[in-house]
Every structure is written in structure tokens, then in C-alpha cells.
PDB file of N, CA and C in Angstrom:
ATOM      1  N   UNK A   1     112.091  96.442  84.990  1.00  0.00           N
ATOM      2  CA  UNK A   1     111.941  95.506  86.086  1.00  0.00           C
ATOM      3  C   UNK A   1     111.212  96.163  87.260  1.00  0.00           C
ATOM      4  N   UNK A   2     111.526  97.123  87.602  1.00  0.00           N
ATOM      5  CA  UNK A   2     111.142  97.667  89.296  1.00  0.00           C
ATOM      6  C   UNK A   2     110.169  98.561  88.050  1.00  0.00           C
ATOM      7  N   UNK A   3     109.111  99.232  87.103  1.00  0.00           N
ATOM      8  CA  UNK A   3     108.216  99.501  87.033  1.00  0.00           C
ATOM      9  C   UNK A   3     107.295  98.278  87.007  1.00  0.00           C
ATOM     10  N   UNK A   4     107.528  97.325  86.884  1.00  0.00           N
ATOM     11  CA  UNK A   4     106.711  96.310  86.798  1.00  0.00           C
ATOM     12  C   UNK A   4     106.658  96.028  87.993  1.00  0.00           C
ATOM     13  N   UNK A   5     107.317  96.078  89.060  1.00  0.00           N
ATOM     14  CA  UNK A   5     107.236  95.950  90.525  1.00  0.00           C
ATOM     15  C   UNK A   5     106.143  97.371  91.079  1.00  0.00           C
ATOM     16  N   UNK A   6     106.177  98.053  90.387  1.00  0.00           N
ATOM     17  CA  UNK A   6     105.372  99.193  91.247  1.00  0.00           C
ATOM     18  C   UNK A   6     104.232  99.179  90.615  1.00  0.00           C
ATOM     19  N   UNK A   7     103.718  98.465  89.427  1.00  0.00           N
ATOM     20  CA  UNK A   7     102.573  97.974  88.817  1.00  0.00           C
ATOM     21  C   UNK A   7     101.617  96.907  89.866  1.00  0.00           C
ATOM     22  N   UNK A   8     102.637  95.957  90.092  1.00  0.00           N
ATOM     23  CA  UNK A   8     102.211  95.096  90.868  1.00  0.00           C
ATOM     24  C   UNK A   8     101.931  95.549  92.353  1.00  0.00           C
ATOM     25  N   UNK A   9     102.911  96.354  92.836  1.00  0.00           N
ATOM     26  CA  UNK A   9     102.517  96.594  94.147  1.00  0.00           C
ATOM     27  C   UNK A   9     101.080  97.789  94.603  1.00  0.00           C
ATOM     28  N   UNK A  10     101.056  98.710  93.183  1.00  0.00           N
ATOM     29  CA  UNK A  10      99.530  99.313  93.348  1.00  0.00           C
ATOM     30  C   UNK A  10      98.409  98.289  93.135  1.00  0.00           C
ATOM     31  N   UNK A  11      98.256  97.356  92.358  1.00  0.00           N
ATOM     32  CA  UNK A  11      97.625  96.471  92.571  1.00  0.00           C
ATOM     33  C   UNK A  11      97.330  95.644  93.393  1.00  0.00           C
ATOM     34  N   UNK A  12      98.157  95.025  94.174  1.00  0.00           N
ATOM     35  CA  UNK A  12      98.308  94.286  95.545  1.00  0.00           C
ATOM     36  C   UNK A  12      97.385  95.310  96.587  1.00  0.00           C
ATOM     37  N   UNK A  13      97.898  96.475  96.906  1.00  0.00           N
ATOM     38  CA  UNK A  13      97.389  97.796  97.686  1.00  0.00           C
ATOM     39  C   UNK A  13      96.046  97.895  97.610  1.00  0.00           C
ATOM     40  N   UNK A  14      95.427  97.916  95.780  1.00  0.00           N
ATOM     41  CA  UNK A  14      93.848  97.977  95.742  1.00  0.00           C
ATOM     42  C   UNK A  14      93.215  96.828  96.149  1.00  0.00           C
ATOM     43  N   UNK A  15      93.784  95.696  96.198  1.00  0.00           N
ATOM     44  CA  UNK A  15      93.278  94.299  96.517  1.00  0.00           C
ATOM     45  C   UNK A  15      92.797  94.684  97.914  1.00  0.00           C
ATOM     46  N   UNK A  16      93.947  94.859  98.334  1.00  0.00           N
ATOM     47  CA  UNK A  16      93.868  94.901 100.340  1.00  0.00           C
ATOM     48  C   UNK A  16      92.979  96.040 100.553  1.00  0.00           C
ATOM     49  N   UNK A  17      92.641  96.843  99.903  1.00  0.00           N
ATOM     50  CA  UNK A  17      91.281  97.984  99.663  1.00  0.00           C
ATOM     51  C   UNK A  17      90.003  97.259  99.906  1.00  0.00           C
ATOM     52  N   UNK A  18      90.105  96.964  98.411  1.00  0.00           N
ATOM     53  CA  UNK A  18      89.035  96.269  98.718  1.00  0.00           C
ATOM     54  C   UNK A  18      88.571  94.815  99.439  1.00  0.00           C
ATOM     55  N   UNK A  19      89.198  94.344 100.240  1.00  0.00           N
ATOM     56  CA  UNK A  19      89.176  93.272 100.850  1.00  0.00           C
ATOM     57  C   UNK A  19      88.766  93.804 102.459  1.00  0.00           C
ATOM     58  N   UNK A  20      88.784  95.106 102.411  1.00  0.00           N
ATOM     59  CA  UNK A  20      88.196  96.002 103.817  1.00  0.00           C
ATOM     60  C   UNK A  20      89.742  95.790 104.803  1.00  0.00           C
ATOM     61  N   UNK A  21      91.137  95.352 104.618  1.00  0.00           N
ATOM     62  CA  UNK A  21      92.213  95.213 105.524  1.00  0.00           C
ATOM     63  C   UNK A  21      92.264  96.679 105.975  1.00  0.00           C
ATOM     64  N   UNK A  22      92.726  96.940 107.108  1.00  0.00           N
ATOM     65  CA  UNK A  22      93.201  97.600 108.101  1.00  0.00           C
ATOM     66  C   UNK A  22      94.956  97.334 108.155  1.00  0.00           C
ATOM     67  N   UNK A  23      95.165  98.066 107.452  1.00  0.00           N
ATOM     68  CA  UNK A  23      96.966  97.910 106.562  1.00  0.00           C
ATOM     69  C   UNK A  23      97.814  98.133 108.081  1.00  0.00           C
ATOM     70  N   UNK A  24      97.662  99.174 108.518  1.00  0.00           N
ATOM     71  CA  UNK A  24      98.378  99.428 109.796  1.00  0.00           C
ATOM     72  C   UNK A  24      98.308  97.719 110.740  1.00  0.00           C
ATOM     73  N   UNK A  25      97.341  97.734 111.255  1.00  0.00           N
ATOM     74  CA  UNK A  25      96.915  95.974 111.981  1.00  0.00           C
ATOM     75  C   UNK A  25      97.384  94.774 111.415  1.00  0.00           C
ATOM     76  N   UNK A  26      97.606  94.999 110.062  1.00  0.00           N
ATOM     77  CA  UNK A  26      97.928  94.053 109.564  1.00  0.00           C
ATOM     78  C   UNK A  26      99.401  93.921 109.772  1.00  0.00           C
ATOM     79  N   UNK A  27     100.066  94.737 108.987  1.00  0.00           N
ATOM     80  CA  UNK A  27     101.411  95.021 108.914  1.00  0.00           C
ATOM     81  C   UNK A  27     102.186  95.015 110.464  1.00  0.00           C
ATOM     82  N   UNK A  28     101.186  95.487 111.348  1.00  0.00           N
ATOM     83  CA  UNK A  28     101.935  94.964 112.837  1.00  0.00           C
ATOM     84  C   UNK A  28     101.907  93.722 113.019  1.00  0.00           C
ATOM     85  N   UNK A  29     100.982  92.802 112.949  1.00  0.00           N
ATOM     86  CA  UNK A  29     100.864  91.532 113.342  1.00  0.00           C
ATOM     87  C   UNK A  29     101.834  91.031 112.176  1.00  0.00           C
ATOM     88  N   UNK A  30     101.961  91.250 111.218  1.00  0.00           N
ATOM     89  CA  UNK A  30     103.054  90.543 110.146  1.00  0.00           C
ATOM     90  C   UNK A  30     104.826  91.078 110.720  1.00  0.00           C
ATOM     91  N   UNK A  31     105.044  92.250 111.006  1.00  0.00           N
ATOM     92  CA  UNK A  31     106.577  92.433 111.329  1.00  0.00           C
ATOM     93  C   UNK A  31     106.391  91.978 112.615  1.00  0.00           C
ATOM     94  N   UNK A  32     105.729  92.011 113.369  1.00  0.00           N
ATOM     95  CA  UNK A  32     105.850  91.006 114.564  1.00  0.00           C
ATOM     96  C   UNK A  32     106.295  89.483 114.412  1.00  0.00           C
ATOM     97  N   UNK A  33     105.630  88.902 113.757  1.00  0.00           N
ATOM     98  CA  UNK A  33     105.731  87.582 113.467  1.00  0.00           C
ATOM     99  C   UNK A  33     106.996  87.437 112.790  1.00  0.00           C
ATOM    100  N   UNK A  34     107.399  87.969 111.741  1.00  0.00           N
ATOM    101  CA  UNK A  34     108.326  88.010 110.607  1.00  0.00           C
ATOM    102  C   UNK A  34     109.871  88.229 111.776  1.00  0.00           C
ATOM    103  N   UNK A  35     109.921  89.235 112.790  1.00  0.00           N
ATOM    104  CA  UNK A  35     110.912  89.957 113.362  1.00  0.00           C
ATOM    105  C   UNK A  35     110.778  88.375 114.437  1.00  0.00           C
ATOM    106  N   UNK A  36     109.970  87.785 114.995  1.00  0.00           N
ATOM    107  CA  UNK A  36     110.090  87.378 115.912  1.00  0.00           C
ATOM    108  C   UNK A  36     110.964  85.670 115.578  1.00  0.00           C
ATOM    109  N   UNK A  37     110.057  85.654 113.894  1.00  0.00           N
ATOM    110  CA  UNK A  37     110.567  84.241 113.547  1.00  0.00           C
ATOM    111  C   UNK A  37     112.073  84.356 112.903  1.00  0.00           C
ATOM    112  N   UNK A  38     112.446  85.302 112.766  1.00  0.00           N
ATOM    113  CA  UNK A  38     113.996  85.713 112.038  1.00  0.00           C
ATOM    114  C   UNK A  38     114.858  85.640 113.445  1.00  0.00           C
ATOM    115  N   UNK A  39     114.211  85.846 114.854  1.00  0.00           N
ATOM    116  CA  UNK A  39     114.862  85.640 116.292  1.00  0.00           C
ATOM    117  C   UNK A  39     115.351  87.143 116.586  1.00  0.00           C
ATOM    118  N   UNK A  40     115.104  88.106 115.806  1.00  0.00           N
ATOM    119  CA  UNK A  40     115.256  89.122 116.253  1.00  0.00           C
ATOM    120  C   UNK A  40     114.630  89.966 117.353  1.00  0.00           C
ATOM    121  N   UNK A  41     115.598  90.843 118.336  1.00  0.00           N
ATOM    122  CA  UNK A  41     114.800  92.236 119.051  1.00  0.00           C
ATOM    123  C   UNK A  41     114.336  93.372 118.422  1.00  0.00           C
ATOM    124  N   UNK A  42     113.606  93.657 119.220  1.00  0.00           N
ATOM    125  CA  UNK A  42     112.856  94.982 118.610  1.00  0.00           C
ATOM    126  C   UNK A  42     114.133  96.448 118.496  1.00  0.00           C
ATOM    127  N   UNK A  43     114.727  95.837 119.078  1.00  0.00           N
ATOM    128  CA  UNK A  43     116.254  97.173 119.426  1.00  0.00           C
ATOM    129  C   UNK A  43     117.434  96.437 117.906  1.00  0.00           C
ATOM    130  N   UNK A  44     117.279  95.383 117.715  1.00  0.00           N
ATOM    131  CA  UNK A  44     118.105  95.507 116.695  1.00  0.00           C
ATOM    132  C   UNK A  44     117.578  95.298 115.673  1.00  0.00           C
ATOM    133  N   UNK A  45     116.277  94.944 114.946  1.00  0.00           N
ATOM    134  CA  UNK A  45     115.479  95.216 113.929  1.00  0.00           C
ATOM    135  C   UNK A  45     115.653  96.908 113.817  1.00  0.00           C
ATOM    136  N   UNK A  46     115.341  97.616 114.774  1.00  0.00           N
ATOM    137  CA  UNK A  46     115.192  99.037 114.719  1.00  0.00           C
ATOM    138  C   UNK A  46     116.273  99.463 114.341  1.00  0.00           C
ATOM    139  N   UNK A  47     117.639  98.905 114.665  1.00  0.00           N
ATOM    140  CA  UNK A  47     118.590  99.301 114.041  1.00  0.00           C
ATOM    141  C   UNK A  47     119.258  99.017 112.828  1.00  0.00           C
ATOM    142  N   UNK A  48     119.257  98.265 112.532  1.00  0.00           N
ATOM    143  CA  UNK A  48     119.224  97.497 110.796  1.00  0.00           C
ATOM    144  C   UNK A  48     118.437  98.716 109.842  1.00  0.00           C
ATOM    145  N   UNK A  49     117.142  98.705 110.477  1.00  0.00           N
ATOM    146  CA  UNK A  49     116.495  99.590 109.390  1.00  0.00           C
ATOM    147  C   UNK A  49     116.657 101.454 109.556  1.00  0.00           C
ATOM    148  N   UNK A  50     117.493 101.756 110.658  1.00  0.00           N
ATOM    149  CA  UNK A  50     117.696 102.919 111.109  1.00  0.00           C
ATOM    150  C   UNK A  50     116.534 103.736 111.545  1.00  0.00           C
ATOM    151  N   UNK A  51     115.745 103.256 112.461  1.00  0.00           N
ATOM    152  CA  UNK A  51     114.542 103.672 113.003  1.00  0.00           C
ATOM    153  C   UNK A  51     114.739 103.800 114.533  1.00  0.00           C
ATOM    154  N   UNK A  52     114.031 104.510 114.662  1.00  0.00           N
ATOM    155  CA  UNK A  52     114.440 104.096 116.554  1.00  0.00           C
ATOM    156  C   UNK A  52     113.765 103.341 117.161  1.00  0.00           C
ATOM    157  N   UNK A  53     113.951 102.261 118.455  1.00  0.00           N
ATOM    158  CA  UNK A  53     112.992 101.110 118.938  1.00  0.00           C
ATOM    159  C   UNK A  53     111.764 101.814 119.187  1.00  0.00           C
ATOM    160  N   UNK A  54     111.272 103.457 119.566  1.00  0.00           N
ATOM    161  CA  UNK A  54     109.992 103.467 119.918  1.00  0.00           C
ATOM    162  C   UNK A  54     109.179 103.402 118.439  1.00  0.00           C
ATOM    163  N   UNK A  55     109.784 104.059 117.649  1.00  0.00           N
ATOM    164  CA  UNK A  55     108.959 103.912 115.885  1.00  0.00           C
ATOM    165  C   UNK A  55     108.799 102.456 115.653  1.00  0.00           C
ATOM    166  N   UNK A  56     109.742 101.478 116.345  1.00  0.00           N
ATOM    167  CA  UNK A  56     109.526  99.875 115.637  1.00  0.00           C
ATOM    168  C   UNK A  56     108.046  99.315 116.118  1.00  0.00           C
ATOM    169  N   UNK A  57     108.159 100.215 117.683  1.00  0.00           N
ATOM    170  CA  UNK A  57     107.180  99.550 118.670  1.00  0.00           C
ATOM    171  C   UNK A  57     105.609  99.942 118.120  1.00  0.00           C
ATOM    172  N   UNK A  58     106.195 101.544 117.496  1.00  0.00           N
ATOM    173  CA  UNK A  58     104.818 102.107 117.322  1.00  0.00           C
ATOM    174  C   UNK A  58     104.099 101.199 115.988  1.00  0.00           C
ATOM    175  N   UNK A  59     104.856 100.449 114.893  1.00  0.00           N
ATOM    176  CA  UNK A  59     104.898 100.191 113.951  1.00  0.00           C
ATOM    177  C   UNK A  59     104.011  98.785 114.671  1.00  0.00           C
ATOM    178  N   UNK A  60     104.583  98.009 115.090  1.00  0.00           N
ATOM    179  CA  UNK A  60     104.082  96.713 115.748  1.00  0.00           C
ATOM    180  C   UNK A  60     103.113  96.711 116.102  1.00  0.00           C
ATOM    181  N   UNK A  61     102.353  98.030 117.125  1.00  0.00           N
ATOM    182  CA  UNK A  61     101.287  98.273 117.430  1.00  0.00           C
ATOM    183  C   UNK A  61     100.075  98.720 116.494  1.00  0.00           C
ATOM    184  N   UNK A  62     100.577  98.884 115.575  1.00  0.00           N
ATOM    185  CA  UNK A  62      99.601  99.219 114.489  1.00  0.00           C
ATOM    186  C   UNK A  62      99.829 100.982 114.662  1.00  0.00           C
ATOM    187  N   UNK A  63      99.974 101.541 115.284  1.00  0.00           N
ATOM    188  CA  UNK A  63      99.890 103.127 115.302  1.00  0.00           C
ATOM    189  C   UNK A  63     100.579 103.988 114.491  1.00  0.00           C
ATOM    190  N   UNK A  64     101.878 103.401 114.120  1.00  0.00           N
ATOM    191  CA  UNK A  64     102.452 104.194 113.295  1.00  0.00           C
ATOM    192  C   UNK A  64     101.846 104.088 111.492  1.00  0.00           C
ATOM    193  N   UNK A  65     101.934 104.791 110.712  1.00  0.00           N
ATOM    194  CA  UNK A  65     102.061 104.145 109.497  1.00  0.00           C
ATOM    195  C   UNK A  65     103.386 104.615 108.470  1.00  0.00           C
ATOM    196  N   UNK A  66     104.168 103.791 108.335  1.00  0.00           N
ATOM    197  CA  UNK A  66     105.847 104.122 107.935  1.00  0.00           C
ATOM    198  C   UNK A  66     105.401 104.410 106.167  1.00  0.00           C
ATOM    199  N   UNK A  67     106.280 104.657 105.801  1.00  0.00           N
ATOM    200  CA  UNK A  67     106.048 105.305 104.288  1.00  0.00           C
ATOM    201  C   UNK A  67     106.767 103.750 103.340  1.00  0.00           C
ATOM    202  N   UNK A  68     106.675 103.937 102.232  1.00  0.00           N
ATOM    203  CA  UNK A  68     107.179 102.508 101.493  1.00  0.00           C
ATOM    204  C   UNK A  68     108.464 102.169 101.175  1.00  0.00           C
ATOM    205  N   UNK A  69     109.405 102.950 101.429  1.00  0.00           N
ATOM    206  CA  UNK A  69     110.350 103.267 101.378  1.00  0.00           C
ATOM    207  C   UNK A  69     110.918 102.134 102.517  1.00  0.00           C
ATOM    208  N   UNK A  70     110.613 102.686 104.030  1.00  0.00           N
ATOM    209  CA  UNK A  70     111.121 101.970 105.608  1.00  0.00           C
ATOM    210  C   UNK A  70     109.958 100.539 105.215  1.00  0.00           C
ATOM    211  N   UNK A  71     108.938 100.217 104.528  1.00  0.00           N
ATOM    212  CA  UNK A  71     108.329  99.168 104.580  1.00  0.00           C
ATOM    213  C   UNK A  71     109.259  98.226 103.860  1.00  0.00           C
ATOM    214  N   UNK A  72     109.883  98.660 102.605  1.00  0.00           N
ATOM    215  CA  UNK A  72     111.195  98.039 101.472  1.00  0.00           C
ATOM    216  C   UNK A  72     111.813  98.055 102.472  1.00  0.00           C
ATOM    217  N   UNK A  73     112.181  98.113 103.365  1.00  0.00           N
ATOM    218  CA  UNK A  73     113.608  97.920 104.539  1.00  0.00           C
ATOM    219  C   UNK A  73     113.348  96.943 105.333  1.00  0.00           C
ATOM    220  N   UNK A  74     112.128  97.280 106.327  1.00  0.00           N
ATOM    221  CA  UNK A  74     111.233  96.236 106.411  1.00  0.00           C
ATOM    222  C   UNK A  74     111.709  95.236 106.644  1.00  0.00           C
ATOM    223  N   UNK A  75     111.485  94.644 105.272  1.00  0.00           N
ATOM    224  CA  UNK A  75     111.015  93.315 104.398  1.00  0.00           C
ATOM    225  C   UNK A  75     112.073  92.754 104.534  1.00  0.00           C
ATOM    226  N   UNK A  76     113.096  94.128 103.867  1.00  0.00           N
ATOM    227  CA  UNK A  76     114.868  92.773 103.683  1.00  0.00           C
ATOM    228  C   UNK A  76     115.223  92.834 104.753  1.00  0.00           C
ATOM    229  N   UNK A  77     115.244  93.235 105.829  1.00  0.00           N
ATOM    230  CA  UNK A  77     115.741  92.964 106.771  1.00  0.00           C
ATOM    231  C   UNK A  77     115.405  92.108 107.879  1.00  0.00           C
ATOM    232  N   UNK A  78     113.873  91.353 107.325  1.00  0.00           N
ATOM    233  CA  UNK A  78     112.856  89.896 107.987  1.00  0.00           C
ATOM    234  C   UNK A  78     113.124  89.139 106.781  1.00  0.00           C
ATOM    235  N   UNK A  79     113.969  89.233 105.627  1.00  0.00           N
ATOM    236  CA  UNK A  79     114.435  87.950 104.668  1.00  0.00           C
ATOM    237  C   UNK A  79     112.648  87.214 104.191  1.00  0.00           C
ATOM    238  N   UNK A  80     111.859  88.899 104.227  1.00  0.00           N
ATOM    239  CA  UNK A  80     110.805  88.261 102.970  1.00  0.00           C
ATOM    240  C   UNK A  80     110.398  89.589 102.211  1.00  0.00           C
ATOM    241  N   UNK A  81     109.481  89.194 101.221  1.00  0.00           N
ATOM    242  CA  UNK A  81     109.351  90.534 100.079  1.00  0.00           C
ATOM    243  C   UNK A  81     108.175  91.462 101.013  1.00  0.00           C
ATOM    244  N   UNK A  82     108.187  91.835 100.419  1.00  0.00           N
ATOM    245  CA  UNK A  82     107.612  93.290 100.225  1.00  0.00           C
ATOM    246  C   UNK A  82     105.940  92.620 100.598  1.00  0.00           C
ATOM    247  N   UNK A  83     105.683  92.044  99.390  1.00  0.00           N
ATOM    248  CA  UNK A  83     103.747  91.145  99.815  1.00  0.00           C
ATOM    249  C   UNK A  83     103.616  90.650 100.601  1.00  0.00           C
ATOM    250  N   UNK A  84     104.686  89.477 101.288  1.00  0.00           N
ATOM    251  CA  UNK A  84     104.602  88.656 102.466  1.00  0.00           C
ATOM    252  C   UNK A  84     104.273  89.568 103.484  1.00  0.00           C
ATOM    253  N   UNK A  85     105.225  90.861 103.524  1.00  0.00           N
ATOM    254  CA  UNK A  85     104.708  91.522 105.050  1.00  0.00           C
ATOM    255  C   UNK A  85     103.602  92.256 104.960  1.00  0.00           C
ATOM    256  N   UNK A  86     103.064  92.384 104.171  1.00  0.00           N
ATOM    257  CA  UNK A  86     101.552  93.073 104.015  1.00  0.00           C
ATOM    258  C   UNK A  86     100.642  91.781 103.851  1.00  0.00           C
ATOM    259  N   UNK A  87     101.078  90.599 104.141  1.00  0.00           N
ATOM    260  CA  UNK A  87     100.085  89.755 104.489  1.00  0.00           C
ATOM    261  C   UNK A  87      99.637  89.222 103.104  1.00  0.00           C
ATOM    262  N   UNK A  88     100.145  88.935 101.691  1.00  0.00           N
ATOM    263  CA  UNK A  88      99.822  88.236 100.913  1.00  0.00           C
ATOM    264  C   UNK A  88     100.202  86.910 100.543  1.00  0.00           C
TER     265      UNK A  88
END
């Protein structure tokens, strides 16, 4: 099950390659939206996923880039998958 998930998600990844996305920009404007429409703060999103509010902020801004691991945290914790917040 979850190799077929990591099949799919390198694939998804080369898509957004080649589609020229800017993954960082993207992924801020998506947990923005995602955090904002779930009614959450940036102080308790950050805490759900055990990050601190300046890493959430840096994340939002596009500056940070979090590893896939905190992106899987992410996701469940804005109640969407994994593609939705990378904008698919």
C-alpha cells in the first residue's frame, strides 16, 4: 500500500518539475489557504505538527523548505492529503 504511495508521490514531484512550479511558493500559498480554511492559527497549526510558529511562518512564506516527513503532518493536520497541499 504505502510503496504504491511513494510511487505515486515521485511521480506527482516530477510532474510539478516539469510544469516549472516553484514547490516552496506553492506549498506556502496552499498551507496558508488549507490552515486558514480549517480556521486555524499559525500558533496552533505549529503546534499540532510540533514545529515552532516561526518555522510555520517561514514555511508560509515560501522560505523554509520542510522535509516530507513535517509535509505528511502537514496535510493531516489541514484534513487533506498529501497532493492537495502541493497543489494537485
Amino acid at each position: 500500500m504505502y510503496a504504491n504511495r511513494g510511487l505515486e508521490l515521485e511521480c506527482f514531484m516530477s510532474n510539478l518539475g516539469k510544469r516549472n512550479i516553484q514547490i516552496p511558493s506553492l506549498l506556502a500559498r496552499q498551507t496558508k489557504r488549507y490552515r486558514k480554511e480549517a480556521g486555524l492559527t499559525q500558533e496552533v497549526l505549529a503546534e499540532r505538527c510540533l514545529v515552532s510558529n516561526a518555522y510555520l511562518s517561514k514555511i508560509e512564506a515560501g522560505v523554509a523548505n520542510p522535509p516530507l516527513l513535517l509535509l505528511c503532518v502537514l496535510a493531516t493536520n489541514l484534513n487533506v492529503d498529501l497532493q492537495t497541499l502541493l497543489g494537485n
